[in-house]
N, C-alpha and C. Protein backbone atom coordinates (compact mmCIF):
# COMPACT_ATOMS: atom_id res chain seq x y z
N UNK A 1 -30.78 62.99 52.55
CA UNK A 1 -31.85 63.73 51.91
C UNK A 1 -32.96 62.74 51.56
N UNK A 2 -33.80 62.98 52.15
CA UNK A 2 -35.26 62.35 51.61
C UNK A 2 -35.97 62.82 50.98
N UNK A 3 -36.83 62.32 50.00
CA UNK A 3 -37.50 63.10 48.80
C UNK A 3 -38.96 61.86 49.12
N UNK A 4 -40.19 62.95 48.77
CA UNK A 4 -41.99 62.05 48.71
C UNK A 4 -42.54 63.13 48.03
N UNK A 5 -42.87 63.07 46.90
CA UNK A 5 -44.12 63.92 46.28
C UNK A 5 -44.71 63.08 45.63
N UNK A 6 -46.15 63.42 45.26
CA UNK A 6 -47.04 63.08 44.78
C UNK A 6 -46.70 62.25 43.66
N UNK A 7 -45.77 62.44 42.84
CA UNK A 7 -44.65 61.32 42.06
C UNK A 7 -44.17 60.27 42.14
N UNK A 8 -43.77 60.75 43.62
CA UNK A 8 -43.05 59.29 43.94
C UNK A 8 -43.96 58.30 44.90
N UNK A 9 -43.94 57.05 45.10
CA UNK A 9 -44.83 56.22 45.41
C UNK A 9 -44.20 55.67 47.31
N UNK A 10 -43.13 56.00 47.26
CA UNK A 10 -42.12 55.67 48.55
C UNK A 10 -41.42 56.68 49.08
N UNK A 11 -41.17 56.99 50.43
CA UNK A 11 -40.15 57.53 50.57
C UNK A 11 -38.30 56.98 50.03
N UNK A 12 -37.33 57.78 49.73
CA UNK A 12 -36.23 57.40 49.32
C UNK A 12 -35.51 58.15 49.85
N UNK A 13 -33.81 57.97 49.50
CA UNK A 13 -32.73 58.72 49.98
C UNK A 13 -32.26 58.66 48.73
N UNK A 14 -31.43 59.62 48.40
CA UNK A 14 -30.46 59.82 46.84
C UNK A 14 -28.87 59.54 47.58
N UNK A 15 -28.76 58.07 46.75
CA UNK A 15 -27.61 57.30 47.15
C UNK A 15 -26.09 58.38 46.19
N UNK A 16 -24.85 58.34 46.92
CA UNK A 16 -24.00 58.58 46.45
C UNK A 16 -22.55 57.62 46.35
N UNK A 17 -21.58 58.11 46.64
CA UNK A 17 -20.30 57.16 46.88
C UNK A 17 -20.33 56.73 48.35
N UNK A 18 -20.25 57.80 48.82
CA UNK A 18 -20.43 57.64 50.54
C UNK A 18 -21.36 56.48 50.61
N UNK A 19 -22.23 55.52 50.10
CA UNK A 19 -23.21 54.52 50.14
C UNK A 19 -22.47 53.48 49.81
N UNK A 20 -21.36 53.82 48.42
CA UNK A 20 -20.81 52.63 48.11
C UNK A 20 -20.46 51.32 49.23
N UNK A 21 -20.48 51.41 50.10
CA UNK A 21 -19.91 49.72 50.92
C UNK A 21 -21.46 49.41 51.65
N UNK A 22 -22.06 50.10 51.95
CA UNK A 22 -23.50 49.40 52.11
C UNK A 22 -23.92 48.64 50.94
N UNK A 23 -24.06 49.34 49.70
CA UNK A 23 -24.73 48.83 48.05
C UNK A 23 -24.04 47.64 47.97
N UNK A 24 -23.05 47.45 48.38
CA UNK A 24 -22.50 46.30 47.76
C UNK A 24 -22.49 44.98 48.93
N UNK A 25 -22.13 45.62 50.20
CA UNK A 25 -22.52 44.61 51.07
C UNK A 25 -24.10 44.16 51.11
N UNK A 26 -25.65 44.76 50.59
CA UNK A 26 -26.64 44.45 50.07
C UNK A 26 -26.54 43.48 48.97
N UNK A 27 -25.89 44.02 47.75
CA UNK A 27 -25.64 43.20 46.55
C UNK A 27 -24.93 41.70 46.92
N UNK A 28 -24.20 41.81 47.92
CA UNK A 28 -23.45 40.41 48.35
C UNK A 28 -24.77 39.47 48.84
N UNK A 29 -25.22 40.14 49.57
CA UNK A 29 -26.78 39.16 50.11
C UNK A 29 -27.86 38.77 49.05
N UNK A 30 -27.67 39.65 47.85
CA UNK A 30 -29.42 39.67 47.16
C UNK A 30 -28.49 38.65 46.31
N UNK A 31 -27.29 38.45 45.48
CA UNK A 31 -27.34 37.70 44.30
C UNK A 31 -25.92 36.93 44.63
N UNK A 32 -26.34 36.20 43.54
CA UNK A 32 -25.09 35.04 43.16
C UNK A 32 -23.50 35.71 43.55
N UNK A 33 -22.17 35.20 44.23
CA UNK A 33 -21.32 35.65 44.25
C UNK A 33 -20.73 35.51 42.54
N UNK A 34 -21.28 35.02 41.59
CA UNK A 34 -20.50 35.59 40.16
C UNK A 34 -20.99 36.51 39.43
N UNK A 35 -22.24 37.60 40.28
CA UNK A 35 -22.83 38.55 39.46
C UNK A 35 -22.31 39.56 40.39
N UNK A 36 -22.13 39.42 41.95
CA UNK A 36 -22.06 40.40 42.82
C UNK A 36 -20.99 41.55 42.23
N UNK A 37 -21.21 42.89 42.93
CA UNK A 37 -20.56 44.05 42.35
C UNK A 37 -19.28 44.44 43.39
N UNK A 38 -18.41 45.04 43.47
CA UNK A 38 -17.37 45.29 44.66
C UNK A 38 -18.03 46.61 45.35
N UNK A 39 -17.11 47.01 46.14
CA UNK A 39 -17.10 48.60 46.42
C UNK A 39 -16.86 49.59 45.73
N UNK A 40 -15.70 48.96 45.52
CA UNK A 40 -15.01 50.30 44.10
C UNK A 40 -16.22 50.29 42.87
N UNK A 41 -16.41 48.91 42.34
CA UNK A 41 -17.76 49.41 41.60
C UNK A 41 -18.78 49.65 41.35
N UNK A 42 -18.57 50.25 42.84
CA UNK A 42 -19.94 51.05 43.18
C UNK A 42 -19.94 52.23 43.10
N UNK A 43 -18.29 52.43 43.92
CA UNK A 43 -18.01 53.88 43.90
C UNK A 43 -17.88 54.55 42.96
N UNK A 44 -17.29 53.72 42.07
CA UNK A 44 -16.70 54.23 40.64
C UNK A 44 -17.78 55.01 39.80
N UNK A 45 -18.99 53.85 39.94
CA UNK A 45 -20.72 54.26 39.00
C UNK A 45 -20.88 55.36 39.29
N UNK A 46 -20.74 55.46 40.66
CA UNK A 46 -21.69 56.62 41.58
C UNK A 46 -20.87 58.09 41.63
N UNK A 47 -19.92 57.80 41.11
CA UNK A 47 -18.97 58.77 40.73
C UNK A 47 -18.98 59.63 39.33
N UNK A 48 -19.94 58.85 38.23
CA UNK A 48 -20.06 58.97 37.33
C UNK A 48 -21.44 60.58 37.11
N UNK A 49 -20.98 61.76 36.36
CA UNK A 49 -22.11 62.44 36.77
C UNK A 49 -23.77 62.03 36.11
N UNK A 50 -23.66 60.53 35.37
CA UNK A 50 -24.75 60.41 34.82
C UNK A 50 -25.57 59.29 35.79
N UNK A 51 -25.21 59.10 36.49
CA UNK A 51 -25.60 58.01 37.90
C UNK A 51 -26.15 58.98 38.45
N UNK A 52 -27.68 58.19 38.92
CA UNK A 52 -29.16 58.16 39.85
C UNK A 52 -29.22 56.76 40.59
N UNK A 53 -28.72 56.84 41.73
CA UNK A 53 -29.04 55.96 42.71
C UNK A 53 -30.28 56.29 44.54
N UNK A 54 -31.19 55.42 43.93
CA UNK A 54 -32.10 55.91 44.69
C UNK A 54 -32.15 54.84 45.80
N UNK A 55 -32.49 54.85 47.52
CA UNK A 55 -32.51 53.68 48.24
C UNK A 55 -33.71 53.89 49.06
N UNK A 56 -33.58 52.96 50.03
CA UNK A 56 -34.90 52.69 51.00
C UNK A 56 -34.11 52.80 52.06
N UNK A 57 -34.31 53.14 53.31
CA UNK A 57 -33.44 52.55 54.51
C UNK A 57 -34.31 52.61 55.54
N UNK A 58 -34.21 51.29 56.67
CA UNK A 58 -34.91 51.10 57.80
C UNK A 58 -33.82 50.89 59.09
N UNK A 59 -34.31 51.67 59.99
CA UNK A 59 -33.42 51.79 61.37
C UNK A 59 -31.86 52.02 60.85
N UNK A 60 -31.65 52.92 59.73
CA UNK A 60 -30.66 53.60 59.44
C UNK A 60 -29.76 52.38 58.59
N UNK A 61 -30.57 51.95 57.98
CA UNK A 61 -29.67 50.48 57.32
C UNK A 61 -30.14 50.74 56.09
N UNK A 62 -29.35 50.53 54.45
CA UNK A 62 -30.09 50.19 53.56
C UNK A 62 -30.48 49.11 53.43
N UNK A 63 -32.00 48.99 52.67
CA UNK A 63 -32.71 47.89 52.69
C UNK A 63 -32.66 47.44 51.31
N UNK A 64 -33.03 48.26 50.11
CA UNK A 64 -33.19 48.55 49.03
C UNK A 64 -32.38 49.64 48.41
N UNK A 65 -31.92 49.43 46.98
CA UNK A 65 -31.90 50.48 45.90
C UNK A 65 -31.72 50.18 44.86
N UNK A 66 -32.13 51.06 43.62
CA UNK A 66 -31.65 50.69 42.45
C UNK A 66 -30.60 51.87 41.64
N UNK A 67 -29.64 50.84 41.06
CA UNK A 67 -28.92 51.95 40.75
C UNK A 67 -28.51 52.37 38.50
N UNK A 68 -28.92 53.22 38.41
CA UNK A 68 -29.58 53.72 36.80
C UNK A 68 -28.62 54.74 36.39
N UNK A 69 -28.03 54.77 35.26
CA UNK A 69 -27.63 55.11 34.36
C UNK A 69 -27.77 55.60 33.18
N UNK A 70 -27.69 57.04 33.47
CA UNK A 70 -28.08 57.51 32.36
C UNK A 70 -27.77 57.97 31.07
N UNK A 71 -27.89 57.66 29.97
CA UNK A 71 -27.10 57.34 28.45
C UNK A 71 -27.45 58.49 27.27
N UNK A 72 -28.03 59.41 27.35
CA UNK A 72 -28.50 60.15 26.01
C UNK A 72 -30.14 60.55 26.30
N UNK A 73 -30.67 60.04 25.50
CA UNK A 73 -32.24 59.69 26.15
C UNK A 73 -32.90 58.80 27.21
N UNK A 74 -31.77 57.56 27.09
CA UNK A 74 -32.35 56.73 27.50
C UNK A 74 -31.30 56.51 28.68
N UNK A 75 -31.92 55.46 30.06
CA UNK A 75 -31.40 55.33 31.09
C UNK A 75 -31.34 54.10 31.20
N UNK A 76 -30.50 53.20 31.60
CA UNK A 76 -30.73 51.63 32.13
C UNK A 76 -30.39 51.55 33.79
N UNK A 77 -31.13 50.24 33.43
CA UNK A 77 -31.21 49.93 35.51
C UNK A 77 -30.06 48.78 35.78
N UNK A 78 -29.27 49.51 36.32
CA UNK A 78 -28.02 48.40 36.21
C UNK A 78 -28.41 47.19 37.28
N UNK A 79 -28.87 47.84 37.91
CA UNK A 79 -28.71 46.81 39.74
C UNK A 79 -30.20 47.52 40.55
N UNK A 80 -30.64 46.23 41.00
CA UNK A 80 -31.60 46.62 41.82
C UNK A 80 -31.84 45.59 43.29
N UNK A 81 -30.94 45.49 44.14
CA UNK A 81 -31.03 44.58 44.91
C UNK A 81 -32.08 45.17 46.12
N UNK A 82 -32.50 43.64 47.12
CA UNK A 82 -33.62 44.25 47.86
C UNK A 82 -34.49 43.21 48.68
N UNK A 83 -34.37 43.46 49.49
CA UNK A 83 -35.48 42.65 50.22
C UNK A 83 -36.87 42.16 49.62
N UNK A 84 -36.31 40.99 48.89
CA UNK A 84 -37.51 40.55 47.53
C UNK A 84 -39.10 40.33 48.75
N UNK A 85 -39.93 40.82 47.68
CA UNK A 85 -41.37 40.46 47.48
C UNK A 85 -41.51 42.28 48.84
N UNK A 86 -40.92 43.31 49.02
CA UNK A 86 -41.34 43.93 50.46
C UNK A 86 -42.19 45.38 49.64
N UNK A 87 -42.12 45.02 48.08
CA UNK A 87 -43.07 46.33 47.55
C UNK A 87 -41.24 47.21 47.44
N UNK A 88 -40.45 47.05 47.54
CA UNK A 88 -39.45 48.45 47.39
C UNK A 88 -38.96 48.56 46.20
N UNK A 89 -38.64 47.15 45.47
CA UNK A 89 -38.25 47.54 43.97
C UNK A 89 -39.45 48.21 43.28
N UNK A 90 -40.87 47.84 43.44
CA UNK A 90 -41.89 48.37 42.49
C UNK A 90 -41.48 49.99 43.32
N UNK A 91 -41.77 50.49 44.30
CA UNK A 91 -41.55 51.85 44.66
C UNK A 91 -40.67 52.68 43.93
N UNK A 92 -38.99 52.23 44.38
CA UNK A 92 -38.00 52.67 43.68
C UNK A 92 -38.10 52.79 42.21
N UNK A 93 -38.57 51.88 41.39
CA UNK A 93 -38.23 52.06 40.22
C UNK A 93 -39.32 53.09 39.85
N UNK A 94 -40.20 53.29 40.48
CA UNK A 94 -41.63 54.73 39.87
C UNK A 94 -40.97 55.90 40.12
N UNK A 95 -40.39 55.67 41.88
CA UNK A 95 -39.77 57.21 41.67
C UNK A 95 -38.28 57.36 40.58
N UNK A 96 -37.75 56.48 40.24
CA UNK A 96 -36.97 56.65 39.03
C UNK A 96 -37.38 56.95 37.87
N UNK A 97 -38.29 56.55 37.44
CA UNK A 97 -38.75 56.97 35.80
C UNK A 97 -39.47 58.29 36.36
N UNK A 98 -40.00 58.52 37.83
CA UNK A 98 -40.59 59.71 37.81
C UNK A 98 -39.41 60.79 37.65
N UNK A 99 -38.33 60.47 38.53
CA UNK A 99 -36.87 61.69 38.62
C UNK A 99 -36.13 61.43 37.11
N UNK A 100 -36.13 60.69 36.21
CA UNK A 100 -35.94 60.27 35.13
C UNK A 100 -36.16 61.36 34.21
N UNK A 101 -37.17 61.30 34.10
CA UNK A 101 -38.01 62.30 33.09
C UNK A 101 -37.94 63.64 33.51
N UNK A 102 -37.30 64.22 34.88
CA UNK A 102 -36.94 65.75 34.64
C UNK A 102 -35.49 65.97 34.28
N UNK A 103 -34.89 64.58 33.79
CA UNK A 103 -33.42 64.57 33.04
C UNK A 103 -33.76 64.59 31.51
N UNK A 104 -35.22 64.44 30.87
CA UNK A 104 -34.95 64.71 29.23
C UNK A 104 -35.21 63.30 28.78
N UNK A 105 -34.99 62.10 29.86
CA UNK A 105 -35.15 60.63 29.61
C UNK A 105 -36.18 60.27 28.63
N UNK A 106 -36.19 59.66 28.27
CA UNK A 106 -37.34 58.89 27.29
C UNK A 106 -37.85 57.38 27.88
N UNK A 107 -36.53 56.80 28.19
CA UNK A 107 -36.80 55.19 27.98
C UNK A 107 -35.68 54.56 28.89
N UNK A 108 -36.29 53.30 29.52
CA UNK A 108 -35.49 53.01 31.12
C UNK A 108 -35.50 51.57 30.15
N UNK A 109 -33.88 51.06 30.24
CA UNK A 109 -33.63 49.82 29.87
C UNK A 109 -33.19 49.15 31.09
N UNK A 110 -33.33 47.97 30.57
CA UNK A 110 -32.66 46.90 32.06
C UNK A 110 -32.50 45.10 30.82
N UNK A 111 -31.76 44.38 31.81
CA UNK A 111 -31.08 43.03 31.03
C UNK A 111 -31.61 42.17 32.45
N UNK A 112 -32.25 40.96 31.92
CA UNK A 112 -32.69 40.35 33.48
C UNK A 112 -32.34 38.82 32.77
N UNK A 113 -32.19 37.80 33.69
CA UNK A 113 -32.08 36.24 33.46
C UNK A 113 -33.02 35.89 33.04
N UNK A 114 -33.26 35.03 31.39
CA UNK A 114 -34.42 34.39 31.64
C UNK A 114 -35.08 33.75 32.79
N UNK A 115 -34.21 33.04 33.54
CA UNK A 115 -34.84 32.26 34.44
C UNK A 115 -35.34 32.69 35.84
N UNK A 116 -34.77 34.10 36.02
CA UNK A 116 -35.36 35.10 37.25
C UNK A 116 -36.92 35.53 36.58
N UNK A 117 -37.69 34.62 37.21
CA UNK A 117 -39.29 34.89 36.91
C UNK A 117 -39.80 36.04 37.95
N UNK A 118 -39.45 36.09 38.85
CA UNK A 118 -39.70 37.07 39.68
C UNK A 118 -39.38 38.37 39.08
N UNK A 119 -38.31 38.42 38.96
CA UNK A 119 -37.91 39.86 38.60
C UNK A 119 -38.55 40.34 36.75
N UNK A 120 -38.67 39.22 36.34
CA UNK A 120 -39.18 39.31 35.20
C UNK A 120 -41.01 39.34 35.34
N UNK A 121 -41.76 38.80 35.76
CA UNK A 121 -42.70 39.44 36.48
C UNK A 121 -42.92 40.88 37.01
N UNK A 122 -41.80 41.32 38.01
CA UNK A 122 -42.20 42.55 38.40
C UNK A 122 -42.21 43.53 37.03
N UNK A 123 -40.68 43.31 36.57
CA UNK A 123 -40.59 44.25 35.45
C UNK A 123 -41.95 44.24 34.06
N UNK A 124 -42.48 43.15 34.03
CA UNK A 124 -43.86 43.52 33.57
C UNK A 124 -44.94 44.14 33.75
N UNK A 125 -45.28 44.20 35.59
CA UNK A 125 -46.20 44.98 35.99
C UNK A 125 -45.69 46.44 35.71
N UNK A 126 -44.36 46.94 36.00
CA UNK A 126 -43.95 48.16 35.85
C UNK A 126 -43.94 48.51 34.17
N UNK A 127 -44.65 48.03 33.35
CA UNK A 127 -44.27 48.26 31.70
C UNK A 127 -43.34 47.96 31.04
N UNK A 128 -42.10 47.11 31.54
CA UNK A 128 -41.28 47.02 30.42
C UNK A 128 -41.30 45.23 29.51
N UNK A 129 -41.01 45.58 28.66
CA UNK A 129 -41.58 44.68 27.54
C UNK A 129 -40.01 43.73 27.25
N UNK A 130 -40.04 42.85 26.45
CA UNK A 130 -38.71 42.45 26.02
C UNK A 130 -38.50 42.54 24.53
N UNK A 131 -37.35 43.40 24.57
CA UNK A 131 -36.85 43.63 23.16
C UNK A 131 -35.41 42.88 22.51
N UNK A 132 -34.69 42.07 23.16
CA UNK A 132 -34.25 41.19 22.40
C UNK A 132 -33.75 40.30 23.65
N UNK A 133 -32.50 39.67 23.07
CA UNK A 133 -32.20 38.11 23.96
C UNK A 133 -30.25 38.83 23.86
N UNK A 134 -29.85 38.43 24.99
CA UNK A 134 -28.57 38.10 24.78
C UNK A 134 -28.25 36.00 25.27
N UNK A 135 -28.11 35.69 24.17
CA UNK A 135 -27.87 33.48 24.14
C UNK A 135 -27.12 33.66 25.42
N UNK A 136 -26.96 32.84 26.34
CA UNK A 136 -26.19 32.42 27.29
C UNK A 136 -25.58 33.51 27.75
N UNK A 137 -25.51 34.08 28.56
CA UNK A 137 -25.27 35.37 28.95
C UNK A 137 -24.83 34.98 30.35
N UNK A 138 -25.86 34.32 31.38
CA UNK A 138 -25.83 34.11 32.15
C UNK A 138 -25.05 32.71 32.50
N UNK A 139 -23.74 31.95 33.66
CA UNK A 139 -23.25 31.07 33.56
C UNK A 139 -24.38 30.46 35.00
N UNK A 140 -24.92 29.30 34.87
CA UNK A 140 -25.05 28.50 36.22
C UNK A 140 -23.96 27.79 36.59
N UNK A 141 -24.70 27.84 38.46
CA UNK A 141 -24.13 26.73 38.82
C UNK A 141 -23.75 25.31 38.50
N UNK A 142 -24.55 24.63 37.88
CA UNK A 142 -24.90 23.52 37.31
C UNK A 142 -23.95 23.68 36.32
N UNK A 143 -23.16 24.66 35.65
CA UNK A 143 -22.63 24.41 34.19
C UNK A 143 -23.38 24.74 32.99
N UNK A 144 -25.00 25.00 33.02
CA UNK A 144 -25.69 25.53 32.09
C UNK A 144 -26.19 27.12 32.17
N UNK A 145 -26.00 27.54 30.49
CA UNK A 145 -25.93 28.65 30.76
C UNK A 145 -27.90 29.64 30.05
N UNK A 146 -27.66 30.46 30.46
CA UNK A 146 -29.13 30.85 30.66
C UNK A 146 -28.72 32.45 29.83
N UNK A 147 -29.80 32.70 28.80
CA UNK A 147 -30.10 33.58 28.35
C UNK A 147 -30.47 35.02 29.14
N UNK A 148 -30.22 36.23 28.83
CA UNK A 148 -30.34 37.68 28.94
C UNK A 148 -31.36 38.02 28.56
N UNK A 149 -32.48 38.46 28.57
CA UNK A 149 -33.79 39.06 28.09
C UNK A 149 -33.67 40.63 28.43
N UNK A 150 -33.38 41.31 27.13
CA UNK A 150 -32.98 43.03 26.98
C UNK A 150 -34.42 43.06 27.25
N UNK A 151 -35.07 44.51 27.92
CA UNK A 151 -36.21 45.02 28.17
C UNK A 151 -36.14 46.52 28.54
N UNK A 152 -37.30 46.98 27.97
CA UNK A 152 -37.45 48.63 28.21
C UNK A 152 -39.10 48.75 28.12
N UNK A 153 -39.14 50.23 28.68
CA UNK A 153 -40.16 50.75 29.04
C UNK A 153 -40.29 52.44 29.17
N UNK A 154 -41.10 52.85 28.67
CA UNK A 154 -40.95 54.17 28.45
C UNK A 154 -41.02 54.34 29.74
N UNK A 155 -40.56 56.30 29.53
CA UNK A 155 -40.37 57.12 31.14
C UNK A 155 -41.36 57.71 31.64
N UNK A 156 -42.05 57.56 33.40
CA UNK A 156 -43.25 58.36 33.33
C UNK A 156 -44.30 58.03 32.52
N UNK A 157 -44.63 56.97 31.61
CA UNK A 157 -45.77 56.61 30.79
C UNK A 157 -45.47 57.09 29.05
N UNK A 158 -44.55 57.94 29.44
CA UNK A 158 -44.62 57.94 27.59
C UNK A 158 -43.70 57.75 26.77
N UNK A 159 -44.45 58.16 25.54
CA UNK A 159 -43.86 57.87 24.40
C UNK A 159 -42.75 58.45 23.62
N UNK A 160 -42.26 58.46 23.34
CA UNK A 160 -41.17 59.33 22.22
C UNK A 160 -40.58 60.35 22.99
N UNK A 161 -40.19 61.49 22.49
CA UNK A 161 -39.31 62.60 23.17
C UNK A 161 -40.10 63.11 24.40
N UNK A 162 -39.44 63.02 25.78
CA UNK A 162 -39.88 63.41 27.19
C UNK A 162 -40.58 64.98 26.58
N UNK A 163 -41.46 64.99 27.94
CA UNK A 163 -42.37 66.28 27.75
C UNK A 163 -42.26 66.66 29.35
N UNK A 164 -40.96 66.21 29.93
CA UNK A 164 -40.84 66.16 31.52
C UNK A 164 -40.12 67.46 31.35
C-alpha cells in the first residue's frame, strides 16, 4: 500500500511484520552492531497495535523507514535507519507527525547520541528541541561512554491537545 497526499512530503509504504527481516537487515547496515535490533524485534514492535511503521522502497528493496510508537498522546521514534543524507528520513518523519495527528497525537519523542551530529541536526530542522540528557547511555568503541539527548517536537506543528 502506498500512500501521497498533500500531507505527506514522499511517497511511502505502511510497514508491518511481514517487513520485519528487511527492517532489520537495513538496521544491521545503518548502525553499530551493539545498538542493532533482531527480527523478532521487529516483529514483536510491529505486532504491537500501537506501532506506525512507515518505509521508502526502490526497485522493490527497502531503503528507508522509521519505526514510532505510540504511547497516550504522545508517540516516540524508536528507529529510523536509512540511506543517510538521500532526503528520506526528513520525508518519513513529516508523513509521520502528519499520520500521527489523525491518532489524537500531540507530541513525537525520540533519544539520539550526543555525538550523532547528523541526526541531531536533522532532528532540529524537523522541530524537535532537547528536553533532557540520559549520562552515558551510549557505550563506545573506544570504552567511552556518550550521553542520550531526550528530544520532542510537537505533531503536525502544534501545540497542546491535537485538533487532527
Amino acid at each position: 500500500e502506498t500512500a501521497s497526499t498533500a500531507n505527506m512530503t514522499a511517497p511511502f509504504v505502511i510497514l508491518d511484520t511481514q517487513n520485519a527481516a528487511a527492517m532489520a537487515s537495513l538496521h544491521a547496515h545503518t548502525f553499530p552492531p551493539s545498538e542493532v535490533w533482531s527480527e523478532k524485534s521487529f516483529a514483536d514492535t510491529l505486532a504491537q497495535p500501537t506501532s506506525l511503521a512507515l518505509g521508502i522502497e526502490a526497485d522493490d528493496q527497502l531503503i528507508a523507514f522509521i519505526l514510532l510508537l505510540r504511547t497516550g498522546p504522545d508517540a516516540e521514534l524508536l528507529t529510523r535507519p536509512d540511506a543517510r543524507r538521500k532526503g528520506h528520513a526528513d520525508a518519513l518523519i513529516s508523513s509521520g507527525c502528519a499520520l500521527l495527528g489523525s491518532y489524537g497525537t500531540d507530541r513525537l519523542l525520540l533519544e539520539v547520541a550526543e555525538d550523532n551530529h547528523a541526526a541531531r541536526a536533522l532532528y532540529e530542522r524537523k522541530g524537535f528541541a532537547v528536553d533532557g540528557r540520559r549520562k552515558g547511555y551510549y557505550a563506545r568503541p573506544d570504552g567511552n561512554m556518550c550521553d542520550g539527548l531526550l528530544m520532542s517536537r510537537s505533531v503536525a506543528g502544534q501545540k497542546g491537545e491535537s485538533k487532527a
